[in-house]
C-alpha atoms as a PDB file:
ATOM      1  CA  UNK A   1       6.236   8.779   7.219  1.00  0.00           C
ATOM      2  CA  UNK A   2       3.533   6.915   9.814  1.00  0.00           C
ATOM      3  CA  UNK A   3       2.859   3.893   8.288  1.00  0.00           C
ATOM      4  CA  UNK A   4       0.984   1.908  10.739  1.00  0.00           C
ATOM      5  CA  UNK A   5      -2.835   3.245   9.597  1.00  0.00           C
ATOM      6  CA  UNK A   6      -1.284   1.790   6.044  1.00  0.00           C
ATOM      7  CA  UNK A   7      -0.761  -1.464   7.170  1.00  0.00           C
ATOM      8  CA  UNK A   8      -3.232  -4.282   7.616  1.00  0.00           C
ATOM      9  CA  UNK A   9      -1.506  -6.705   9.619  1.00  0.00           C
ATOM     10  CA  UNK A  10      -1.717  -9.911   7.870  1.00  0.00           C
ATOM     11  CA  UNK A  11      -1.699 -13.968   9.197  1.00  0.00           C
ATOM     12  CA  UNK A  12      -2.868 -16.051   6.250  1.00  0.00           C
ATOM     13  CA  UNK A  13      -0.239 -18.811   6.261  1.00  0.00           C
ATOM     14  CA  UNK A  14      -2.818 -22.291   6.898  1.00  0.00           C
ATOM     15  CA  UNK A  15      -0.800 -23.381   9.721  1.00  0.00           C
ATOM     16  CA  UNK A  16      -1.703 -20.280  11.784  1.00  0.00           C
ATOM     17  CA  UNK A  17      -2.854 -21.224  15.208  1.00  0.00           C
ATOM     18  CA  UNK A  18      -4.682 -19.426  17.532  1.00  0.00           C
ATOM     19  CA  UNK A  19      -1.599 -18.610  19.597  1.00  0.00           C
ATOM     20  CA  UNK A  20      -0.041 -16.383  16.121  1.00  0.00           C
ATOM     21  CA  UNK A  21      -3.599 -15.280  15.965  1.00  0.00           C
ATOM     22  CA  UNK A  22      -3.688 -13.760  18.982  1.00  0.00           C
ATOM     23  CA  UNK A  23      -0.434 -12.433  18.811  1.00  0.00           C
ATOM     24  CA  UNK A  24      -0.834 -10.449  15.367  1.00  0.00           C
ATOM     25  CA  UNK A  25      -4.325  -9.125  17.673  1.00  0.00           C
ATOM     26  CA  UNK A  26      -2.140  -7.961  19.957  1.00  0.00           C
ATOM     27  CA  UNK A  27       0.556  -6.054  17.951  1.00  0.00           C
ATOM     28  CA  UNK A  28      -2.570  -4.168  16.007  1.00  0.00           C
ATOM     29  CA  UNK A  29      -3.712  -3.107  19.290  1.00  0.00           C
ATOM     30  CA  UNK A  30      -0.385  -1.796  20.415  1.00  0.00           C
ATOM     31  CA  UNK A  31       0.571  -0.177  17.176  1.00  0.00           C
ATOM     32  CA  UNK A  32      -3.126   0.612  16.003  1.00  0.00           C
ATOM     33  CA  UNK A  33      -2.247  -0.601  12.389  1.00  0.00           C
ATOM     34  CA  UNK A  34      -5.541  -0.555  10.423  1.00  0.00           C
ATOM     35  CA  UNK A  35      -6.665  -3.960  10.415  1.00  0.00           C
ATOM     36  CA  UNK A  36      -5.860  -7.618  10.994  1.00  0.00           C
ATOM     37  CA  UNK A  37      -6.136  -9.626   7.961  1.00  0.00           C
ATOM     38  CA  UNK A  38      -7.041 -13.562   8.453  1.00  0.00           C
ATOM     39  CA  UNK A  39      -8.604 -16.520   6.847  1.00  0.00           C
ATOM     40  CA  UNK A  40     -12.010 -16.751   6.862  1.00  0.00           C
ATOM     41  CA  UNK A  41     -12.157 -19.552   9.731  1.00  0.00           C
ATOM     42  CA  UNK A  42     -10.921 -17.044  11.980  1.00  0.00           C
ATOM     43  CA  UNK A  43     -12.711 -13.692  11.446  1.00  0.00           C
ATOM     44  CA  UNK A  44     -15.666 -14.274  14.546  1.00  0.00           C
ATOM     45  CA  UNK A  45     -12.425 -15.063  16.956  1.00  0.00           C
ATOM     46  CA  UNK A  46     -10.432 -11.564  15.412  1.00  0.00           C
ATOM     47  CA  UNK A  47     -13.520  -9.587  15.844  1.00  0.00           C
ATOM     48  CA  UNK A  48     -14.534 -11.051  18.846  1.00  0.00           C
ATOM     49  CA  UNK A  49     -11.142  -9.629  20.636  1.00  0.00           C
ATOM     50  CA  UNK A  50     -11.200  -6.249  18.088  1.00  0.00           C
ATOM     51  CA  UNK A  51     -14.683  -5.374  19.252  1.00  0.00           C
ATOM     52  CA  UNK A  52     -14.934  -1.783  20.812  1.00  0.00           C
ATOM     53  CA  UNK A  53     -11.142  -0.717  19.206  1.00  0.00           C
ATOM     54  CA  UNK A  54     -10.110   0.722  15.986  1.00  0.00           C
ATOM     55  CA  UNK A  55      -8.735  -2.246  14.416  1.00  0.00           C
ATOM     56  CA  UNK A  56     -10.830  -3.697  11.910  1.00  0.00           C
ATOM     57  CA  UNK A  57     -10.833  -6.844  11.487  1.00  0.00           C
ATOM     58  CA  UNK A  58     -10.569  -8.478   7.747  1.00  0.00           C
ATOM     59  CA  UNK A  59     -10.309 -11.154   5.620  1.00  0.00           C
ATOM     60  CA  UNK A  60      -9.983 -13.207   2.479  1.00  0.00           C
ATOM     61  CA  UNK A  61     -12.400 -14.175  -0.156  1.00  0.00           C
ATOM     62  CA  UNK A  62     -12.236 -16.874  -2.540  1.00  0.00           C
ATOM     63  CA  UNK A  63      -8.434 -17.387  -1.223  1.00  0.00           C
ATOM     64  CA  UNK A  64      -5.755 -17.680  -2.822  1.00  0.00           C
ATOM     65  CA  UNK A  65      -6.405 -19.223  -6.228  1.00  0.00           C
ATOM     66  CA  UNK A  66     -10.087 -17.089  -7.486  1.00  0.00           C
ATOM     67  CA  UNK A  67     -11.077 -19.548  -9.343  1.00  0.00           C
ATOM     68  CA  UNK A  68     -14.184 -20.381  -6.718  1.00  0.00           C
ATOM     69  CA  UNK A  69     -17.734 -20.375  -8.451  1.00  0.00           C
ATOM     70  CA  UNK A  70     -19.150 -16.664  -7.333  1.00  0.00           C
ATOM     71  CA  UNK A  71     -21.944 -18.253  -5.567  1.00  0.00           C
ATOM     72  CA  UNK A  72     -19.337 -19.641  -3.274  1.00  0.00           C
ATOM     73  CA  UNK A  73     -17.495 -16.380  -3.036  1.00  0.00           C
ATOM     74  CA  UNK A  74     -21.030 -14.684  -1.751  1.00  0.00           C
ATOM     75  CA  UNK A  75     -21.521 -17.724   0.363  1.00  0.00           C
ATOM     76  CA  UNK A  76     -18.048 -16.679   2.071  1.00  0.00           C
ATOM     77  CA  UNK A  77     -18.724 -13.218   2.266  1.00  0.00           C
ATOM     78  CA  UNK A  78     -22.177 -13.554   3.795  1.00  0.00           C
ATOM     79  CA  UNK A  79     -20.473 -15.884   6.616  1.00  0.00           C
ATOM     80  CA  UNK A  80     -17.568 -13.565   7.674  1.00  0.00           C
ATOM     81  CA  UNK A  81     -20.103 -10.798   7.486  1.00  0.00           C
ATOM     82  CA  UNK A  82     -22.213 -12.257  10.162  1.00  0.00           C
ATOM     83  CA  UNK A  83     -19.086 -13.049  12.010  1.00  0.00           C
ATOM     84  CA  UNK A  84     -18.007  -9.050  12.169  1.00  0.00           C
ATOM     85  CA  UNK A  85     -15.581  -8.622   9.243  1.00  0.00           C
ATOM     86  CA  UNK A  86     -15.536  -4.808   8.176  1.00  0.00           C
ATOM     87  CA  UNK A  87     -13.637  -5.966   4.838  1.00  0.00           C
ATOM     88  CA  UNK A  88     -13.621  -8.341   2.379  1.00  0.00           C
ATOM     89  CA  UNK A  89     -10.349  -9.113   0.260  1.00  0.00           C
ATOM     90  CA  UNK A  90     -11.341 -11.134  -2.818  1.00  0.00           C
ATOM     91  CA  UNK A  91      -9.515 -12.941  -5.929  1.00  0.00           C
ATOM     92  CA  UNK A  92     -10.660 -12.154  -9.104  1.00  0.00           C
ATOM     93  CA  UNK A  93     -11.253 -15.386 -11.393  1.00  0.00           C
ATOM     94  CA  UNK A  94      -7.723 -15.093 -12.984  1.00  0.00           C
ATOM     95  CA  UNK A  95      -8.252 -17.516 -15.717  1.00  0.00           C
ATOM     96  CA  UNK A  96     -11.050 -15.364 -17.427  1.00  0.00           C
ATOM     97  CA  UNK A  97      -8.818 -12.691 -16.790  1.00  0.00           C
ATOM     98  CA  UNK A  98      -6.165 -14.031 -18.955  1.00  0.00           C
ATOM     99  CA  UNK A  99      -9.209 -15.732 -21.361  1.00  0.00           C
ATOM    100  CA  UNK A 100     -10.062 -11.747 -21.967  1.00  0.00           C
ATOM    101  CA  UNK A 101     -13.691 -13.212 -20.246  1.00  0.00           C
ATOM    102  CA  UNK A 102     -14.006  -9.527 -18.462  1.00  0.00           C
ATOM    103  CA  UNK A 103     -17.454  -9.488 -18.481  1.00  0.00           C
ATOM    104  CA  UNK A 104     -17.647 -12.637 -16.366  1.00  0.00           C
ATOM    105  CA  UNK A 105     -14.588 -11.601 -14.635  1.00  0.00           C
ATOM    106  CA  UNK A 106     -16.494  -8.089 -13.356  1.00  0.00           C
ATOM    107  CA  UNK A 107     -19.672 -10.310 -12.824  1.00  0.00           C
ATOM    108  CA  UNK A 108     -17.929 -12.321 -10.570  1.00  0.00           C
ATOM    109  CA  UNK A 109     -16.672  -8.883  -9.062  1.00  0.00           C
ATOM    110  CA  UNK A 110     -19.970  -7.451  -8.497  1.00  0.00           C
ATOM    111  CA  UNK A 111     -21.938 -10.329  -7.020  1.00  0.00           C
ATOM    112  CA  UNK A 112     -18.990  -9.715  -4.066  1.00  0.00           C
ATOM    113  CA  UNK A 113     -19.200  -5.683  -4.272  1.00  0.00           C
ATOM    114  CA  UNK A 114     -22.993  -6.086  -3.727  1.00  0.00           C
ATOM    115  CA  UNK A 115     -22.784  -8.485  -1.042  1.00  0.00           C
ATOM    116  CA  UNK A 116     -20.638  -6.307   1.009  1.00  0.00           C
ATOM    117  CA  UNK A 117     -21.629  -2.377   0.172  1.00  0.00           C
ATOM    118  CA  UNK A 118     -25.256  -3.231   1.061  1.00  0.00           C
ATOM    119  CA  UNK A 119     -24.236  -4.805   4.701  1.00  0.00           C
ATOM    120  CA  UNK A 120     -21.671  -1.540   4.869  1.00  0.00           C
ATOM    121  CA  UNK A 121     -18.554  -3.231   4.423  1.00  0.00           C
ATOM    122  CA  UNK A 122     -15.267  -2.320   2.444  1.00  0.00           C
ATOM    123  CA  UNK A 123     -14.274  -4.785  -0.791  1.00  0.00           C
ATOM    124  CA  UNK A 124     -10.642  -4.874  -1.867  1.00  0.00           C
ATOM    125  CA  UNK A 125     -10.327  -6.679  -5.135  1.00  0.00           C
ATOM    126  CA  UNK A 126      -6.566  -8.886  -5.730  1.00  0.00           C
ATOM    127  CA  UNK A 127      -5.909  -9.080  -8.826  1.00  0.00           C
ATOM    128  CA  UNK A 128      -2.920 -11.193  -8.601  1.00  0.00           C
ATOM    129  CA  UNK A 129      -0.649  -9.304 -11.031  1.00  0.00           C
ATOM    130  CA  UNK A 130       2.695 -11.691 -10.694  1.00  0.00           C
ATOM    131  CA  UNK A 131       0.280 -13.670 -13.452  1.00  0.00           C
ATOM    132  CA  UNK A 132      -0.856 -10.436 -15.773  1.00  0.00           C
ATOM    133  CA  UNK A 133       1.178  -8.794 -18.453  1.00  0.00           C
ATOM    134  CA  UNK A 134       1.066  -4.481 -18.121  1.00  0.00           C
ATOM    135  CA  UNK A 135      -2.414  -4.375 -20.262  1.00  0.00           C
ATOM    136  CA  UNK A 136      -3.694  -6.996 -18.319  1.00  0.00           C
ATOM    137  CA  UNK A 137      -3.154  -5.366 -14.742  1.00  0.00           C
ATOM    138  CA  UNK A 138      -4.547  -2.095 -16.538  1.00  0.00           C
ATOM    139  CA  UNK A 139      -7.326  -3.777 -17.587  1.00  0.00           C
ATOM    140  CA  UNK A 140      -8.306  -5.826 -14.708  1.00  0.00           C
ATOM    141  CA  UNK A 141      -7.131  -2.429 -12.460  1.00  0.00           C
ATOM    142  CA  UNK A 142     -10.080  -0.389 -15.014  1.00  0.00           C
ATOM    143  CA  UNK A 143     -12.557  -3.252 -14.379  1.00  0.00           C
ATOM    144  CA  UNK A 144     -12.155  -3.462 -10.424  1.00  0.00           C
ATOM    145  CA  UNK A 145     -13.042   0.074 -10.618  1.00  0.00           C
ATOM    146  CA  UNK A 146     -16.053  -0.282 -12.775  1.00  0.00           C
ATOM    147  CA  UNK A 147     -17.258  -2.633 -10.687  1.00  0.00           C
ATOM    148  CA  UNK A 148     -17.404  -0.294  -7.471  1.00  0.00           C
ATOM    149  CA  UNK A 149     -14.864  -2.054  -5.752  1.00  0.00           C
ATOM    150  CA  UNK A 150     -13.295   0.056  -3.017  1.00  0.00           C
ATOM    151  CA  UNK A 151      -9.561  -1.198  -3.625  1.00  0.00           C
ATOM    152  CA  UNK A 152      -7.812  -2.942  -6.613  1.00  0.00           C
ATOM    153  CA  UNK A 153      -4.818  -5.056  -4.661  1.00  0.00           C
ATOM    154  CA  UNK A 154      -1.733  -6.596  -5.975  1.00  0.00           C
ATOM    155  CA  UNK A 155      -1.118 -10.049  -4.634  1.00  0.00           C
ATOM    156  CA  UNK A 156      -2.205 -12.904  -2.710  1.00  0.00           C
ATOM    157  CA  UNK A 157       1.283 -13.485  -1.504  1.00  0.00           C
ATOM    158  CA  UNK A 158       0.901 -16.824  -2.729  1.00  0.00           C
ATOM    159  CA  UNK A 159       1.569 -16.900  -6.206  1.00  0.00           C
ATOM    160  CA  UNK A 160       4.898 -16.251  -8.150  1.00  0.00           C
ATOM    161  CA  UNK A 161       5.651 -12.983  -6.778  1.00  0.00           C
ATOM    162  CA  UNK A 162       4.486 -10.451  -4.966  1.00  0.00           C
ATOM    163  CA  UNK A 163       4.101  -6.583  -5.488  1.00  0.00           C
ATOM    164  CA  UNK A 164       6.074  -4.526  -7.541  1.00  0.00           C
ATOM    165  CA  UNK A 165       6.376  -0.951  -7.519  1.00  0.00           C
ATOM    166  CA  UNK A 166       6.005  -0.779 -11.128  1.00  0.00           C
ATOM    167  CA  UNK A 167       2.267  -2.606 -10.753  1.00  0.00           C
ATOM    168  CA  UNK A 168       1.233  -0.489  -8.480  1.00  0.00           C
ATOM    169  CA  UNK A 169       2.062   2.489 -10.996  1.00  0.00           C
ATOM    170  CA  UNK A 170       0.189   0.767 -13.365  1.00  0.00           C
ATOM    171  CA  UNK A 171      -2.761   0.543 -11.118  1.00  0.00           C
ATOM    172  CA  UNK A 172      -2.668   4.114  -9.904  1.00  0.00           C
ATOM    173  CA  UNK A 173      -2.475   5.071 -13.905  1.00  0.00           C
ATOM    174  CA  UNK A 174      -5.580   3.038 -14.599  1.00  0.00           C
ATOM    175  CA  UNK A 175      -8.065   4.222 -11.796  1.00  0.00           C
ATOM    176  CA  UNK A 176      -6.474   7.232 -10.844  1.00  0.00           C
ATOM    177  CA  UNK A 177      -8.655   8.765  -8.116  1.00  0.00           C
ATOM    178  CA  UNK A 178     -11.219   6.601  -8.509  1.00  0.00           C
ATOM    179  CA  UNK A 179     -11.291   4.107  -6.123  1.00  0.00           C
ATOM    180  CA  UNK A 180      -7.737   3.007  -3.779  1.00  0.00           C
ATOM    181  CA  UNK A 181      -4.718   0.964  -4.499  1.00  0.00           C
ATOM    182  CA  UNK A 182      -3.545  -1.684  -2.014  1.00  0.00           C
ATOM    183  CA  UNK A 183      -0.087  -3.666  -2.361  1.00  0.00           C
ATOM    184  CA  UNK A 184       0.609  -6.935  -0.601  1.00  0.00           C
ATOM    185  CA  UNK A 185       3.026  -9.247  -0.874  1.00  0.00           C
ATOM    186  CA  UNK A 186       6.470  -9.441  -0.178  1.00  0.00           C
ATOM    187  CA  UNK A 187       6.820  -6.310   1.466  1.00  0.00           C
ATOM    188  CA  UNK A 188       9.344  -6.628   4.223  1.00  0.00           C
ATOM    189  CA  UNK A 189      11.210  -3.413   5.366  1.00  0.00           C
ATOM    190  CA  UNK A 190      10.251   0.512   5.372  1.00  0.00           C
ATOM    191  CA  UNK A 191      12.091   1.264   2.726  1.00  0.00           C
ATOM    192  CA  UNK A 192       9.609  -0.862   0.492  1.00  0.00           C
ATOM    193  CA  UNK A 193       6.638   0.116   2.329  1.00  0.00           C
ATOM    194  CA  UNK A 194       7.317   3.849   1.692  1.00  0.00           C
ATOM    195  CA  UNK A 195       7.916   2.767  -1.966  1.00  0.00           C
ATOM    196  CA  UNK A 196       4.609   1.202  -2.867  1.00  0.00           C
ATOM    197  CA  UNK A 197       3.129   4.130  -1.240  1.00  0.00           C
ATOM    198  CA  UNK A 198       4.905   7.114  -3.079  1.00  0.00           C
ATOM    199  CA  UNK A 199       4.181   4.811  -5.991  1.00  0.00           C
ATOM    200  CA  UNK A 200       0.224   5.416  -5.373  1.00  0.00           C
ATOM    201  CA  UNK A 201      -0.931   2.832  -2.860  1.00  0.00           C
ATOM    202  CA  UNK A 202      -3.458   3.731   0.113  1.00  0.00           C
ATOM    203  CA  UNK A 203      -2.875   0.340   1.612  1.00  0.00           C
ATOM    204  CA  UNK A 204      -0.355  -2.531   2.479  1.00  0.00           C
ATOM    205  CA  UNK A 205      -1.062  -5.853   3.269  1.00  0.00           C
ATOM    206  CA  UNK A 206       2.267  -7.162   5.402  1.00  0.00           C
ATOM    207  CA  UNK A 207       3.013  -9.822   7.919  1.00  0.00           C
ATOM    208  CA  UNK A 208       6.161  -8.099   8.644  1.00  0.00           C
ATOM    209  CA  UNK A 209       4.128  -5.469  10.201  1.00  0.00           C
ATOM    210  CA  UNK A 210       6.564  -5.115  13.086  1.00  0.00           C
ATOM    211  CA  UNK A 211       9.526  -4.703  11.390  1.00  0.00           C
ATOM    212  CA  UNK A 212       8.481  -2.128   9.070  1.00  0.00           C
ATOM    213  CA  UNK A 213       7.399   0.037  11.787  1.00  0.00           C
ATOM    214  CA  UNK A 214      10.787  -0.602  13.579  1.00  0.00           C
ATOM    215  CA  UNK A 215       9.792  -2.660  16.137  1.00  0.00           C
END
């Protein structure tokens, strides 16, 4: 299996400095994975040096907690899409998840969804499921969908856990078809990478980029 279209290749650690920015530009180039994945801060620098290549350049959205206002989380989105991001990667409001608040959960969704489908830009949705029970990652999986989201994702990498194979199964069995399935978080080798996909998901979000491919 090719895995490097699967992979965007991920820095979001806050002590990242230019120098580890630059580097994770370079690998992408070299190994054409699909994207570089940053804070916000650095998107204009990423896209500056991924102009003109296939690497898109990507980043976080109301990182890594969710529980930003949404007028903030459109506030974000708006800046990193003037700066050139081609996708947005945003946390749900987890606490109205778990307060069964999904209307105001896929509200928050939406505002987000809308900000970046009209300017032509892809929306992944974490749903940070080291903090749901099964229904709840169906459920918030179901809502993503509804809410024209382009990808439901697993983790921030910041929380408890990361990805499991058995949430992204639980994903895949909640939107099907419908829309794609990323998993981040705590994937470090090609034998978990191959996993998560056969379990359903169209994306990865790694930092170990390098050694999954072998390299």
């Amino acid at each position: 299996m090719k895995l490097n279209k699967y992979l965007d290749h991920t820095v979001l650690n806050p002590d990242a400095t230019e120098q580890q920015i630059d580097q994770a530009i370079m690998e992408a180039l070299d190994n054409q994975f699909f994207s570089v994945m940053v804070n916000p801060y650095w998107v204009r620098h990423v896209h500056e040096k991924l102009v003109n290549s296939d690497v898109a350049t990507a980043c976080v959205i109301g990182f890594p907690l969710g529980a930003n206002t949404t007028i903030i989380k459109v506030a974000e989105s708006k800046q990193a899409i003037e700066d050139g991001v081609d996708e947005l990667d945003m946390v749900i409001n987890i606490g109205e998840m778990k307060n069964g608040n999904y209307q105001q959960v896929q509200k928050d969704i939406e505002a987000v969804v809308n900000e970046g489908h009209k300017n032509g830009k892809i929306v992944k949705v974490i749903i940070e499921t080291a903090l749901l029970n099964d229904d709840e990652i169906t459920k918030a999986s179901e809502i993503v969908a509804d809410a024209k989201a382009d990808f439901v994702k697993t983790s921030t990498g910041f929380s408890t856990r990361g990805a499991s194979v058995h949430d992204v199964e639980l994903m895949k069995n909640a939107v099907g078809n419908r829309i794609g399935v990323k998993a981040s978080g705590g994937i470090h080798d090609r034998e978990q990478a191959e996993a998560m996909i056969n379990a359903g998901a169209t994306r990865l979000g790694v930092s170990a980029s390098m050694k999954i491919i072998g390299k």
